[in-house]
PDB file of N, CA and C in Angstrom:
ATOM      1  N   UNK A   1     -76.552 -16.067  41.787  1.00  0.00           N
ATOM      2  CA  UNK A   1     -75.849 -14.897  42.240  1.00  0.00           C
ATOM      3  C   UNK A   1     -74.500 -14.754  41.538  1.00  0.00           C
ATOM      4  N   UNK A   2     -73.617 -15.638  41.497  1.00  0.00           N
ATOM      5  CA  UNK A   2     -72.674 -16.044  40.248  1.00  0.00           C
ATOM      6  C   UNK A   2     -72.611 -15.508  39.433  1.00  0.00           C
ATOM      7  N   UNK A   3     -73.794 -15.857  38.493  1.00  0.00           N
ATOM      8  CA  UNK A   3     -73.745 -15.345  37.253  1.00  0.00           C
ATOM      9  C   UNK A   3     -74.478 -14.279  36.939  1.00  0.00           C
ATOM     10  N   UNK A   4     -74.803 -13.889  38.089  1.00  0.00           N
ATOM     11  CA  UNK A   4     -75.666 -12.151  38.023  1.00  0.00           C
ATOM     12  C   UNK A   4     -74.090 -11.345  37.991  1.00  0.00           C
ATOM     13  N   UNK A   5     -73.127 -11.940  39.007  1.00  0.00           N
ATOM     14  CA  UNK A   5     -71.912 -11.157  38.650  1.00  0.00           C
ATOM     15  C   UNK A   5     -71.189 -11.149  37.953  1.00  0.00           C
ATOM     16  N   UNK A   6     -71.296 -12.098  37.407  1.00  0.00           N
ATOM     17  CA  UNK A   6     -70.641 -12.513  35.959  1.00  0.00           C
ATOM     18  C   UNK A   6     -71.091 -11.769  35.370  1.00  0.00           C
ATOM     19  N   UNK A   7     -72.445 -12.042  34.743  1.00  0.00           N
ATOM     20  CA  UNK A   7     -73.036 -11.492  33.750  1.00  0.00           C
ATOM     21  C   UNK A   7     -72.633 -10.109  33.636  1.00  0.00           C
ATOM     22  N   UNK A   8     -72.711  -8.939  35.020  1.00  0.00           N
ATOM     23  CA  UNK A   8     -72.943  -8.001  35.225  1.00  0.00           C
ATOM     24  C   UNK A   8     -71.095  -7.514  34.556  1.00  0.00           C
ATOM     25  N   UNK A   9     -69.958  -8.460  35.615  1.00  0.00           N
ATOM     26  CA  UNK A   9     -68.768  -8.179  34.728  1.00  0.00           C
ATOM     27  C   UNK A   9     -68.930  -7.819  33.473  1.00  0.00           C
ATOM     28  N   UNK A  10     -69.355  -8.972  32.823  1.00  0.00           N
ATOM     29  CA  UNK A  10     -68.868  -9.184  31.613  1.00  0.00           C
ATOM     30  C   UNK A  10     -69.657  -8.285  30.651  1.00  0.00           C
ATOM     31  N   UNK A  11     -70.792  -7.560  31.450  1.00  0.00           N
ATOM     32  CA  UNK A  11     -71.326  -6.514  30.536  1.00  0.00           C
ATOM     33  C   UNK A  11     -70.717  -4.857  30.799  1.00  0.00           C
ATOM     34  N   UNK A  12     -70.641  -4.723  32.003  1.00  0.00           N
ATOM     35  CA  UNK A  12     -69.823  -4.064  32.503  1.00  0.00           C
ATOM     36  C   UNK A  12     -68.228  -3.454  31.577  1.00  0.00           C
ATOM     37  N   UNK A  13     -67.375  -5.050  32.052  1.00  0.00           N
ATOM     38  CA  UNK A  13     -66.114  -5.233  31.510  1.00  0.00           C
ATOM     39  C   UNK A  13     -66.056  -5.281  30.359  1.00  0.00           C
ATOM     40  N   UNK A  14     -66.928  -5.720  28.960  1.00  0.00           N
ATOM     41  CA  UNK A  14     -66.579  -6.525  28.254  1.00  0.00           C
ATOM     42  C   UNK A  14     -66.756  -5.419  27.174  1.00  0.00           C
ATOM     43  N   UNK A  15     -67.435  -4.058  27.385  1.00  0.00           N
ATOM     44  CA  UNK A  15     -66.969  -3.008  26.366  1.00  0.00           C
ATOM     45  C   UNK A  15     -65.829  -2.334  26.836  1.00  0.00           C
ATOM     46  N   UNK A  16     -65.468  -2.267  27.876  1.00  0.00           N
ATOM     47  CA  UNK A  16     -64.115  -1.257  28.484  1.00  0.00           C
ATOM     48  C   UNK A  16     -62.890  -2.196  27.848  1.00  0.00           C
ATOM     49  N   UNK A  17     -63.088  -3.243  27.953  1.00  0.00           N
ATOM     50  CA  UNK A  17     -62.061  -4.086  27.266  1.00  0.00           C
ATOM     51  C   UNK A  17     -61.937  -4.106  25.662  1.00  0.00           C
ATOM     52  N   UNK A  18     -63.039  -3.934  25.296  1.00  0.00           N
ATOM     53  CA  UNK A  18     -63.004  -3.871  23.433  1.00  0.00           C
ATOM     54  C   UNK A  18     -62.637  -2.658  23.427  1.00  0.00           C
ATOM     55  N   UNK A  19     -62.936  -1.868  24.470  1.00  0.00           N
ATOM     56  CA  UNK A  19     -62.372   0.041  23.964  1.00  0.00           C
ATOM     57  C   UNK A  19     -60.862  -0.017  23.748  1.00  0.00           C
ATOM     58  N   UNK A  20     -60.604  -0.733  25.026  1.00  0.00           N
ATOM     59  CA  UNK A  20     -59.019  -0.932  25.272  1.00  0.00           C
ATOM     60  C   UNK A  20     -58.765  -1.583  24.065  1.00  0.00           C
ATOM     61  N   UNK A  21     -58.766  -2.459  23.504  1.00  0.00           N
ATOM     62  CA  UNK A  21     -58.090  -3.238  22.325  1.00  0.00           C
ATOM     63  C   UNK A  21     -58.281  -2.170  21.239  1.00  0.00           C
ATOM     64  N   UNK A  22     -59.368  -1.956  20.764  1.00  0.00           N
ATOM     65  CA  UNK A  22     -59.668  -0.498  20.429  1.00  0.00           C
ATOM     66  C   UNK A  22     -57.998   0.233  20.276  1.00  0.00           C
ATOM     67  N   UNK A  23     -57.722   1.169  21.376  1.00  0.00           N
ATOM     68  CA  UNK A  23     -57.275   1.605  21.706  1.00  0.00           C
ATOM     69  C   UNK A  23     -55.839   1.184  21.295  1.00  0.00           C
ATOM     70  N   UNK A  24     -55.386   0.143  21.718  1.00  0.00           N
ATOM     71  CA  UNK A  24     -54.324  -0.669  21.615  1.00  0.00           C
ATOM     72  C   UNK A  24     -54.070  -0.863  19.959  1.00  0.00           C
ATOM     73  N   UNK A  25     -55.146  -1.525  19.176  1.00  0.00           N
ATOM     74  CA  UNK A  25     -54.755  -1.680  17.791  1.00  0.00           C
ATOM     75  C   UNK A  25     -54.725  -0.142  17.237  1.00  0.00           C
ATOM     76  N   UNK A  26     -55.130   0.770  18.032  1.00  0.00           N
ATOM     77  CA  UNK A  26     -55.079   2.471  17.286  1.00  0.00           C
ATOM     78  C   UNK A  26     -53.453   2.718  17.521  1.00  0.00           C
ATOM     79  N   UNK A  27     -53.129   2.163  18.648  1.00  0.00           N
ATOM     80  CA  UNK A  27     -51.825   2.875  19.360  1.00  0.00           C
ATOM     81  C   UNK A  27     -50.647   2.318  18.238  1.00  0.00           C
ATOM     82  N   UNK A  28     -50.924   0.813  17.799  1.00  0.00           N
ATOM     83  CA  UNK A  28     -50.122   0.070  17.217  1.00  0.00           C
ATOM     84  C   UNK A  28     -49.860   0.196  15.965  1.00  0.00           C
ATOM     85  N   UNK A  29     -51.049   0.915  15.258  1.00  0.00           N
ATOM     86  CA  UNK A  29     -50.828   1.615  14.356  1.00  0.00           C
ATOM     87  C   UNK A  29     -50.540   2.790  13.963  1.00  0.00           C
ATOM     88  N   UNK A  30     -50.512   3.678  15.041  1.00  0.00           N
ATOM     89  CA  UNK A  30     -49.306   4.883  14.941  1.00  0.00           C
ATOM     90  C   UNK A  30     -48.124   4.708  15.310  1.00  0.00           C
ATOM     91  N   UNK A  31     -48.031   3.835  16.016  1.00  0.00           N
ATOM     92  CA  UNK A  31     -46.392   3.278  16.185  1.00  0.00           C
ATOM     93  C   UNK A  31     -45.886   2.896  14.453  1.00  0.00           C
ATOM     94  N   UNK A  32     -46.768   1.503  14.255  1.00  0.00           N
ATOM     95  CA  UNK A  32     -46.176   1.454  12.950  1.00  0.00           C
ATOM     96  C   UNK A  32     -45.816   2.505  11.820  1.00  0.00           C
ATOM     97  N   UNK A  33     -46.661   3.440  11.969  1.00  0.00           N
ATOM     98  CA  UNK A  33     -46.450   4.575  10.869  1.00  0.00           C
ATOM     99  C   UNK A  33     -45.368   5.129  11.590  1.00  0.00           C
ATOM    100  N   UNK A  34     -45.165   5.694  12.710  1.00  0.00           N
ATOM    101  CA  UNK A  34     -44.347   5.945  13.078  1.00  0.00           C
ATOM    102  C   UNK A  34     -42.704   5.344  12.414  1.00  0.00           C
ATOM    103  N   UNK A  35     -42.682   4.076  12.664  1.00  0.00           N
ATOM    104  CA  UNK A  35     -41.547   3.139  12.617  1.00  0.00           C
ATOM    105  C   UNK A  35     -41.416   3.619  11.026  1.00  0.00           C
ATOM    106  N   UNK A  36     -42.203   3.319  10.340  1.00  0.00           N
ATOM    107  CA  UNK A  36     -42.324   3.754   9.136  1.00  0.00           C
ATOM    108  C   UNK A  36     -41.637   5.306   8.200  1.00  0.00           C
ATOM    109  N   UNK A  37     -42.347   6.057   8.739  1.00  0.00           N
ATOM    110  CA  UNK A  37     -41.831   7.284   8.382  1.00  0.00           C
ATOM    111  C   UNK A  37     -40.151   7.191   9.548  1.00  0.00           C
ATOM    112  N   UNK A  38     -39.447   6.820  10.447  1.00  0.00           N
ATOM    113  CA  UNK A  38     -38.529   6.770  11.048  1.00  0.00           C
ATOM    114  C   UNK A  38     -37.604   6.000   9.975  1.00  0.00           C
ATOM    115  N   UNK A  39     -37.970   4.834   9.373  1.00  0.00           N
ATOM    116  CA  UNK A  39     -37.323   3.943   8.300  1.00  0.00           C
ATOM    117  C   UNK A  39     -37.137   4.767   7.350  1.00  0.00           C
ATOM    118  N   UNK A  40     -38.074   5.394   6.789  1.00  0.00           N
ATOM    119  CA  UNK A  40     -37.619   6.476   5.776  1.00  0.00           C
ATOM    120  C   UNK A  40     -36.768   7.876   5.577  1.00  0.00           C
ATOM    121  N   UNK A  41     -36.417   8.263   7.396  1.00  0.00           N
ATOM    122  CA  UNK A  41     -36.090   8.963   7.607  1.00  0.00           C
ATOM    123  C   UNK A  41     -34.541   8.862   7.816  1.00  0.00           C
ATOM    124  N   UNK A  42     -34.273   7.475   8.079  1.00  0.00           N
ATOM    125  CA  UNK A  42     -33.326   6.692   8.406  1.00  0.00           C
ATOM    126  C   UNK A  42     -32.523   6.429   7.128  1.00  0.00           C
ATOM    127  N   UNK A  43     -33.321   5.957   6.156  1.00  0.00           N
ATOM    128  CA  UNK A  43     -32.762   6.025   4.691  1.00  0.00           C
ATOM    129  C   UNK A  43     -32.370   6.976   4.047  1.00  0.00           C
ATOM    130  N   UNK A  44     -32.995   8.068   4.567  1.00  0.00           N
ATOM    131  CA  UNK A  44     -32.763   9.433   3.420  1.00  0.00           C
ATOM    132  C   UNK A  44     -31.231  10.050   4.359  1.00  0.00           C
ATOM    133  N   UNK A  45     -31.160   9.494   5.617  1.00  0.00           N
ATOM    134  CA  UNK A  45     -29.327  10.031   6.739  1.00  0.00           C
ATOM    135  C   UNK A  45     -28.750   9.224   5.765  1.00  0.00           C
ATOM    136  N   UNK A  46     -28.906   7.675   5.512  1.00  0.00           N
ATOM    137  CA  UNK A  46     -28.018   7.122   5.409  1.00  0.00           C
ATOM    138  C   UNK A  46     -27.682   7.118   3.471  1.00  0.00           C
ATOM    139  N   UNK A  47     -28.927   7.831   2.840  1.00  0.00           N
ATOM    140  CA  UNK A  47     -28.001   7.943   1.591  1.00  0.00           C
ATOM    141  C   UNK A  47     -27.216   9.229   1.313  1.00  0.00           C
ATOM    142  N   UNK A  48     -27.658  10.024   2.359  1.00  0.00           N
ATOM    143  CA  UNK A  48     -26.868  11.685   2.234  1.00  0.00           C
ATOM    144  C   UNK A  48     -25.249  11.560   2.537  1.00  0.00           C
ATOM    145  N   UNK A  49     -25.329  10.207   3.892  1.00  0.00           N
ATOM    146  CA  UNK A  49     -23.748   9.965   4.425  1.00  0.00           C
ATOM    147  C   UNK A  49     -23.297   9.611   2.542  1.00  0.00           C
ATOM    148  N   UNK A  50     -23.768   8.330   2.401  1.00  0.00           N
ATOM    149  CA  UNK A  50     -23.226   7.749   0.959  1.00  0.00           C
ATOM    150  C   UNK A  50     -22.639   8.798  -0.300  1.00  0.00           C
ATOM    151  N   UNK A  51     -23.655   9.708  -0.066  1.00  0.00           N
ATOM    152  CA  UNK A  51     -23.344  10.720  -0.845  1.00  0.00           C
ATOM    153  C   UNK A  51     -22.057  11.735  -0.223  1.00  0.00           C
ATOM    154  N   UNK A  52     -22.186  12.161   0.560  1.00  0.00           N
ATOM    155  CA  UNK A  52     -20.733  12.825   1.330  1.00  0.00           C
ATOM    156  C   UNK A  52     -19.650  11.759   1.436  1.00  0.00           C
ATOM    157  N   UNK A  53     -20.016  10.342   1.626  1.00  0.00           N
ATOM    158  CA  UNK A  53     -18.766   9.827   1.297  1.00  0.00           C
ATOM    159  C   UNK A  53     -18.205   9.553   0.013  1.00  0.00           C
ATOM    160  N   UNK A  54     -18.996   9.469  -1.243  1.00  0.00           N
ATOM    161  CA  UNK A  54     -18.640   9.883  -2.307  1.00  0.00           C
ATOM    162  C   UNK A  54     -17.781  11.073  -2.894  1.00  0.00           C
ATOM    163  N   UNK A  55     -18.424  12.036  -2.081  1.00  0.00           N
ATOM    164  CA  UNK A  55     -18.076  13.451  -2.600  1.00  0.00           C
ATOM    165  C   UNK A  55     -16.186  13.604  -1.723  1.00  0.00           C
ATOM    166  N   UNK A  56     -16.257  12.802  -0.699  1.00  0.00           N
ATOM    167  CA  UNK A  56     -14.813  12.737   0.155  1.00  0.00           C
ATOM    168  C   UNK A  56     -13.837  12.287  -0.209  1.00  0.00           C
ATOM    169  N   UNK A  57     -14.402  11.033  -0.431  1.00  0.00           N
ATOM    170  CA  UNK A  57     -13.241   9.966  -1.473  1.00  0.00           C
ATOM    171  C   UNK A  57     -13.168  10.535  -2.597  1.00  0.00           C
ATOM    172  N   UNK A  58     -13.926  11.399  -3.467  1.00  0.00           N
ATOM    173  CA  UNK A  58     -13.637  11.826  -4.844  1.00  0.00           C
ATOM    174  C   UNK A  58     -12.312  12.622  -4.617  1.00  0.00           C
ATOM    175  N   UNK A  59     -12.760  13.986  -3.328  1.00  0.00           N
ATOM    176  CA  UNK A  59     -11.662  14.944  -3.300  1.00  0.00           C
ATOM    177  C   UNK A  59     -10.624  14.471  -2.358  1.00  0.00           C
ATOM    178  N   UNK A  60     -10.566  13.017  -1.803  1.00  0.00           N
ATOM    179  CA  UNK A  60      -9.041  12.723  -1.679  1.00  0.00           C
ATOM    180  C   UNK A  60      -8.659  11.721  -2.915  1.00  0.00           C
ATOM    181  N   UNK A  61      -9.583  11.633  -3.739  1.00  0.00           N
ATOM    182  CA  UNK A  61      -8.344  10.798  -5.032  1.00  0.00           C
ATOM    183  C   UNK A  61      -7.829  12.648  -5.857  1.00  0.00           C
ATOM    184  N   UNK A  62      -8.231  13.652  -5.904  1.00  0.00           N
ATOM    185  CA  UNK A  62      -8.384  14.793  -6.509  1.00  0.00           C
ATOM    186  C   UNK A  62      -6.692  15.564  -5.526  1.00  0.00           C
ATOM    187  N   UNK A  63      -6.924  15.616  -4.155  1.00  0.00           N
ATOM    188  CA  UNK A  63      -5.705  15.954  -3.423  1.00  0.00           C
ATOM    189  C   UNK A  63      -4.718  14.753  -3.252  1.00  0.00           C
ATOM    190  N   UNK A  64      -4.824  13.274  -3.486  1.00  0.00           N
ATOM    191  CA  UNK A  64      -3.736  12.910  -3.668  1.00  0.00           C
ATOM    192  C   UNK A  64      -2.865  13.074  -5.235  1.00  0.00           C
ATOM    193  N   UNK A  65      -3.633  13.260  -6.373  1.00  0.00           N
ATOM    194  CA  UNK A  65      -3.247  13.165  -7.760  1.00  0.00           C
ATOM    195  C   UNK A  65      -2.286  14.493  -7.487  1.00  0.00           C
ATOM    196  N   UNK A  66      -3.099  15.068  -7.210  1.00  0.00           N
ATOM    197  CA  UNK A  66      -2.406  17.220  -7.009  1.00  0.00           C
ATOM    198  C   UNK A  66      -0.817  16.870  -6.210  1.00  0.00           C
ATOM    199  N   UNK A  67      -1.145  16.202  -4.807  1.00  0.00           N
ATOM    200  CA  UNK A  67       0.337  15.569  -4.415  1.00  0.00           C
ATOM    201  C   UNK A  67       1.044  14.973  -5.136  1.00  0.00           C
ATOM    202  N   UNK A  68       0.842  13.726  -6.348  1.00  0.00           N
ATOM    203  CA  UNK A  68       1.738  13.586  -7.089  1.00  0.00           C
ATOM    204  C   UNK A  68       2.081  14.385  -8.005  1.00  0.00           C
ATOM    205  N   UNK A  69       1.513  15.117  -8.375  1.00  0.00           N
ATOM    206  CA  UNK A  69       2.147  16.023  -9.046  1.00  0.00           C
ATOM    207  C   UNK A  69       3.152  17.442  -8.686  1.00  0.00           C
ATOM    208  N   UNK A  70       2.762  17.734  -7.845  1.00  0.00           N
ATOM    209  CA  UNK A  70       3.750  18.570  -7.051  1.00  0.00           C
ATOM    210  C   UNK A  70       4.663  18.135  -6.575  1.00  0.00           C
ATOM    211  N   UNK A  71       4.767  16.560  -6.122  1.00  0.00           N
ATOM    212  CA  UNK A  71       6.082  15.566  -6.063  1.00  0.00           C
ATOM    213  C   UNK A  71       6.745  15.367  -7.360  1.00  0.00           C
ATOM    214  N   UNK A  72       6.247  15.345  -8.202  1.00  0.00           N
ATOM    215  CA  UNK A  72       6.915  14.777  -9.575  1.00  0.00           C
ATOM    216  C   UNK A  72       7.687  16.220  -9.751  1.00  0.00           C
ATOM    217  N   UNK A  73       6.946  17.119  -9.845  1.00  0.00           N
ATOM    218  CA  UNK A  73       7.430  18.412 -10.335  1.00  0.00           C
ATOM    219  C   UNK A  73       9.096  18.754  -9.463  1.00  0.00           C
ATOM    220  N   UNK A  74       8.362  18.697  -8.142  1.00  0.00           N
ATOM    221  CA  UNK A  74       9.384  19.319  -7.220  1.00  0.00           C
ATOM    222  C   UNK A  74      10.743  18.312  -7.283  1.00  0.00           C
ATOM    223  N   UNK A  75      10.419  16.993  -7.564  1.00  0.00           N
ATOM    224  CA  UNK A  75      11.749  15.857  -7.808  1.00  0.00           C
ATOM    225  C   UNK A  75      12.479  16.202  -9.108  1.00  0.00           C
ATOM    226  N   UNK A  76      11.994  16.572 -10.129  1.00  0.00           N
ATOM    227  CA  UNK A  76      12.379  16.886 -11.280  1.00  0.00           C
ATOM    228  C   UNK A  76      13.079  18.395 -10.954  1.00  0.00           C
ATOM    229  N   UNK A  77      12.674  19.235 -10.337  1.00  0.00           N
ATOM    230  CA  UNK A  77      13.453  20.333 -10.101  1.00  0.00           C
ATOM    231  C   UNK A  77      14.602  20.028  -9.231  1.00  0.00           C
ATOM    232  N   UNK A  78      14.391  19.133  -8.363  1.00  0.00           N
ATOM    233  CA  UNK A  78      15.834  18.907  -7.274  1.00  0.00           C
ATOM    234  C   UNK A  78      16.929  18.450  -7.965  1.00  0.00           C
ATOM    235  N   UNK A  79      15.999  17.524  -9.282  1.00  0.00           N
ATOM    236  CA  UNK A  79      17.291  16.673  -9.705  1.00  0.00           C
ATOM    237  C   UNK A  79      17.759  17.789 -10.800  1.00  0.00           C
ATOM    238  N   UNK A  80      17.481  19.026 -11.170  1.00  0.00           N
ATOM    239  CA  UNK A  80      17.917  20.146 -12.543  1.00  0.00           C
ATOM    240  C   UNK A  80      18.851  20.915 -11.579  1.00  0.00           C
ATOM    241  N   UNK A  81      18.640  21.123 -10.320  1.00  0.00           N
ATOM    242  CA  UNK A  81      19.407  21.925  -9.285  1.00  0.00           C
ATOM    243  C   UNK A  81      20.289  21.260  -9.041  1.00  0.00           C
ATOM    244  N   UNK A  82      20.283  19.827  -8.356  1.00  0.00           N
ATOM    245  CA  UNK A  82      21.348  19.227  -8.187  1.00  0.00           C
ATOM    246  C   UNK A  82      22.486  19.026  -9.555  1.00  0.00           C
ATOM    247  N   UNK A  83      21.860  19.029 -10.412  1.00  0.00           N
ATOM    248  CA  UNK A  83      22.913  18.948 -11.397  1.00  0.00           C
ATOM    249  C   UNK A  83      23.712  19.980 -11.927  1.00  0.00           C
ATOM    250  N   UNK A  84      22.917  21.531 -11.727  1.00  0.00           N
ATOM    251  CA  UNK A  84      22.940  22.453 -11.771  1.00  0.00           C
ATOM    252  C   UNK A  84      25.078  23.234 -10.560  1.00  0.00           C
ATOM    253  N   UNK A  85      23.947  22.363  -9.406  1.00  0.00           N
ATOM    254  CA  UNK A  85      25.107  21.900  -8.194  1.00  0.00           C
ATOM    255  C   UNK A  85      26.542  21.717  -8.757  1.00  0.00           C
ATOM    256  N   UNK A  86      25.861  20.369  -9.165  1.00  0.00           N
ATOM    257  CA  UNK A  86      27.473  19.763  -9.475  1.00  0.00           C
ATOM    258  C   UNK A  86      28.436  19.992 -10.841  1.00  0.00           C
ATOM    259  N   UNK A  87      27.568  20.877 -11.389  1.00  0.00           N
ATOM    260  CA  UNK A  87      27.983  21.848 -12.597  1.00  0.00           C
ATOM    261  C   UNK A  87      29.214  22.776 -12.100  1.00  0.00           C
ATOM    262  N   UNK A  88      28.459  23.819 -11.113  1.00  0.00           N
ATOM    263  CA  UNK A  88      29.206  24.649 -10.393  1.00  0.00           C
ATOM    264  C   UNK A  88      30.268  24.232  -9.752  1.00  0.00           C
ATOM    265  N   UNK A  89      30.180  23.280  -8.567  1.00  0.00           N
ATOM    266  CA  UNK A  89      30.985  22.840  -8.438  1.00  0.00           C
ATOM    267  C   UNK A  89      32.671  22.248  -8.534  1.00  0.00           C
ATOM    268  N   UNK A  90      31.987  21.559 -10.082  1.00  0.00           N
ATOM    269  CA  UNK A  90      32.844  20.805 -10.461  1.00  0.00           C
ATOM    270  C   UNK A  90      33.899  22.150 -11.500  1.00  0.00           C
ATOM    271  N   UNK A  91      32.846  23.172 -12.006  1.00  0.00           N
ATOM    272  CA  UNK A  91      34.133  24.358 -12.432  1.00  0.00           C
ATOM    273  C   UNK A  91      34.685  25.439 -11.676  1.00  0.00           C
ATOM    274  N   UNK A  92      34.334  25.442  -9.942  1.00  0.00           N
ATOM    275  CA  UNK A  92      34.815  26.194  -9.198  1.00  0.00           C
ATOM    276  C   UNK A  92      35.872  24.927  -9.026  1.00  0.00           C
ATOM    277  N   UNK A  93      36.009  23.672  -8.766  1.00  0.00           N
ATOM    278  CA  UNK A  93      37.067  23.400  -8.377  1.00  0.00           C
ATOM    279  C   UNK A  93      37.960  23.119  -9.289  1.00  0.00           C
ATOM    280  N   UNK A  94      37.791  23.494 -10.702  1.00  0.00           N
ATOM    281  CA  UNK A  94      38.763  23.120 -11.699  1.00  0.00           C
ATOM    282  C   UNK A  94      39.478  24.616 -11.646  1.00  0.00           C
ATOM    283  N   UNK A  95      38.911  25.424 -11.065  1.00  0.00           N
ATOM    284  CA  UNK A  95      39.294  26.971 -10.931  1.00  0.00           C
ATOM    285  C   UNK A  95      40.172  27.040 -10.051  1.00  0.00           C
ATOM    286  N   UNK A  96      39.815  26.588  -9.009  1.00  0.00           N
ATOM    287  CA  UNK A  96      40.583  26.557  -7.746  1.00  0.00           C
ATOM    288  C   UNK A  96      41.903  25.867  -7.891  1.00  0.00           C
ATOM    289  N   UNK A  97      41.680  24.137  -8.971  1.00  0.00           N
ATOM    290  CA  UNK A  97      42.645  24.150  -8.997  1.00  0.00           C
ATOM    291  C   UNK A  97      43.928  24.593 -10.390  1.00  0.00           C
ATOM    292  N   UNK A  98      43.210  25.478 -10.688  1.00  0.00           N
ATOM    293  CA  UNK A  98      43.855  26.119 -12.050  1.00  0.00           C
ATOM    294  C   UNK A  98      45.197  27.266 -11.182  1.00  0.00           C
ATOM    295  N   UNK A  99      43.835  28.124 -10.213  1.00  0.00           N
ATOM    296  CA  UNK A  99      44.742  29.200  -9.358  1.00  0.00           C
ATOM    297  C   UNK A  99      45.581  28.053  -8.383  1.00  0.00           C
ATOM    298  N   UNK A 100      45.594  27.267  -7.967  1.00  0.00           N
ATOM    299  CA  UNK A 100      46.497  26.516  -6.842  1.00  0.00           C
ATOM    300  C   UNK A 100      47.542  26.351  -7.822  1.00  0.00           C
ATOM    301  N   UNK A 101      47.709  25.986  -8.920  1.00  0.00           N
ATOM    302  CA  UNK A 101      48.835  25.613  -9.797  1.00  0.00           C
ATOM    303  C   UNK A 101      49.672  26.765 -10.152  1.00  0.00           C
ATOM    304  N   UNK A 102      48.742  28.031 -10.615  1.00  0.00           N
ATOM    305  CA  UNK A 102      49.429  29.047 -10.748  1.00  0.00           C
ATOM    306  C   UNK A 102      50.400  29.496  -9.928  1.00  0.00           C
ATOM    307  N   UNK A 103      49.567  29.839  -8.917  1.00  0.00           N
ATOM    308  CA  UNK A 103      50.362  30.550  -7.459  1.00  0.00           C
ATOM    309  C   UNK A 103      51.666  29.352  -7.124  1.00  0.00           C
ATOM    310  N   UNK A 104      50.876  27.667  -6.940  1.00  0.00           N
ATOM    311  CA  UNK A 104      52.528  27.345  -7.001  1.00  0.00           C
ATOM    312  C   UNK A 104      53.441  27.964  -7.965  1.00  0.00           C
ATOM    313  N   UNK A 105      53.073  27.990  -9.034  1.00  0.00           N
ATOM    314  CA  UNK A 105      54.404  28.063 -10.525  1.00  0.00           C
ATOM    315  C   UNK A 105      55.050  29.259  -9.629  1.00  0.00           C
ATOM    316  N   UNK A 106      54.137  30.382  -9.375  1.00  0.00           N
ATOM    317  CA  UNK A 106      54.528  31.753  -8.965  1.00  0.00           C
ATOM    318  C   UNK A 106      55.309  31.743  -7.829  1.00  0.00           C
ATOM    319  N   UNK A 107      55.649  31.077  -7.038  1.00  0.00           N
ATOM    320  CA  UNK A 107      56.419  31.031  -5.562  1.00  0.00           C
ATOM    321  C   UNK A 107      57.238  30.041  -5.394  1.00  0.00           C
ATOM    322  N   UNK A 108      57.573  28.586  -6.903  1.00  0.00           N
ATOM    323  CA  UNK A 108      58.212  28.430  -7.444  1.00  0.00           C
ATOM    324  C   UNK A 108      59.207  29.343  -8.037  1.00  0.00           C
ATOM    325  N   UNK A 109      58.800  30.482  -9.026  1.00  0.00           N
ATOM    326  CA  UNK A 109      59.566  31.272 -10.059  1.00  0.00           C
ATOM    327  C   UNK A 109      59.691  32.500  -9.264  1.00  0.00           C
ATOM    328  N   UNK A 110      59.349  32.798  -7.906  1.00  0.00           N
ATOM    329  CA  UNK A 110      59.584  34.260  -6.837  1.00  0.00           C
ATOM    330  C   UNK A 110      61.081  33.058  -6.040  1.00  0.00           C
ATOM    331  N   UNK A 111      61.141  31.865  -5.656  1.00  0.00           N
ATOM    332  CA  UNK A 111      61.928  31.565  -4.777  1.00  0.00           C
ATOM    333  C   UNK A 111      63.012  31.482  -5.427  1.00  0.00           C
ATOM    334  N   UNK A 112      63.194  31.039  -6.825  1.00  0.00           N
ATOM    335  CA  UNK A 112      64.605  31.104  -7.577  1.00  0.00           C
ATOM    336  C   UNK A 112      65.817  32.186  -7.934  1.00  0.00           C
TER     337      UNK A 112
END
């Protein structure tokens, strides 16, 4: 009686179980393709980032060069102005004191 139920299991059970494995090695291999085409999909984000970070770092070495140069430029003009400055300066106050001397002589030579 045992092995009438046995038997009967295991004839029963013993294709529902190969379906299942069946089943299971089908499942496992669309997973893998899955994983697969996901890996590839994964590679093609991560060389596009590589590539935009290329293209980023290019145009900040491109906007820092442009900053030095608009620094160089603009320092070189401060220092033509400033000198420019002390140009003026220095002959408004030789003016100033040309007229301060005068006007003394003059209120000198009015008080006598």
């Amino acid at each position: 009686m045992i092995e009438d139920i046995k038997e009967l299991l295991q004839s029963f059970l013993a294709p529902q179980l190969e379906g299942i494995r069946g089943d299971i090695r089908a499942f496992d291999a669309k997973l893998d393709a899955l994983d697969a085409k996901l890996d590839f999909k994964m590679e093609t984000v991560n060389a596009r980032f590589d590539a935009l970070d290329v293209k980023v770092e290019s145009y900040r070495r491109e906007l820092l060069a442009e900053i030095h140069r608009v620094e160089h430029t603009l320092s070189t003009d401060f220092v033509r102005l400033e000198q420019k400055m002390d140009l003026s300066l220095g002959a408004m106050t030789e003016k100033m004191d040309l007229f301060r001397r005068e006007m003394l002589a003059e209120i000198k030579a009015a008080s006598k």
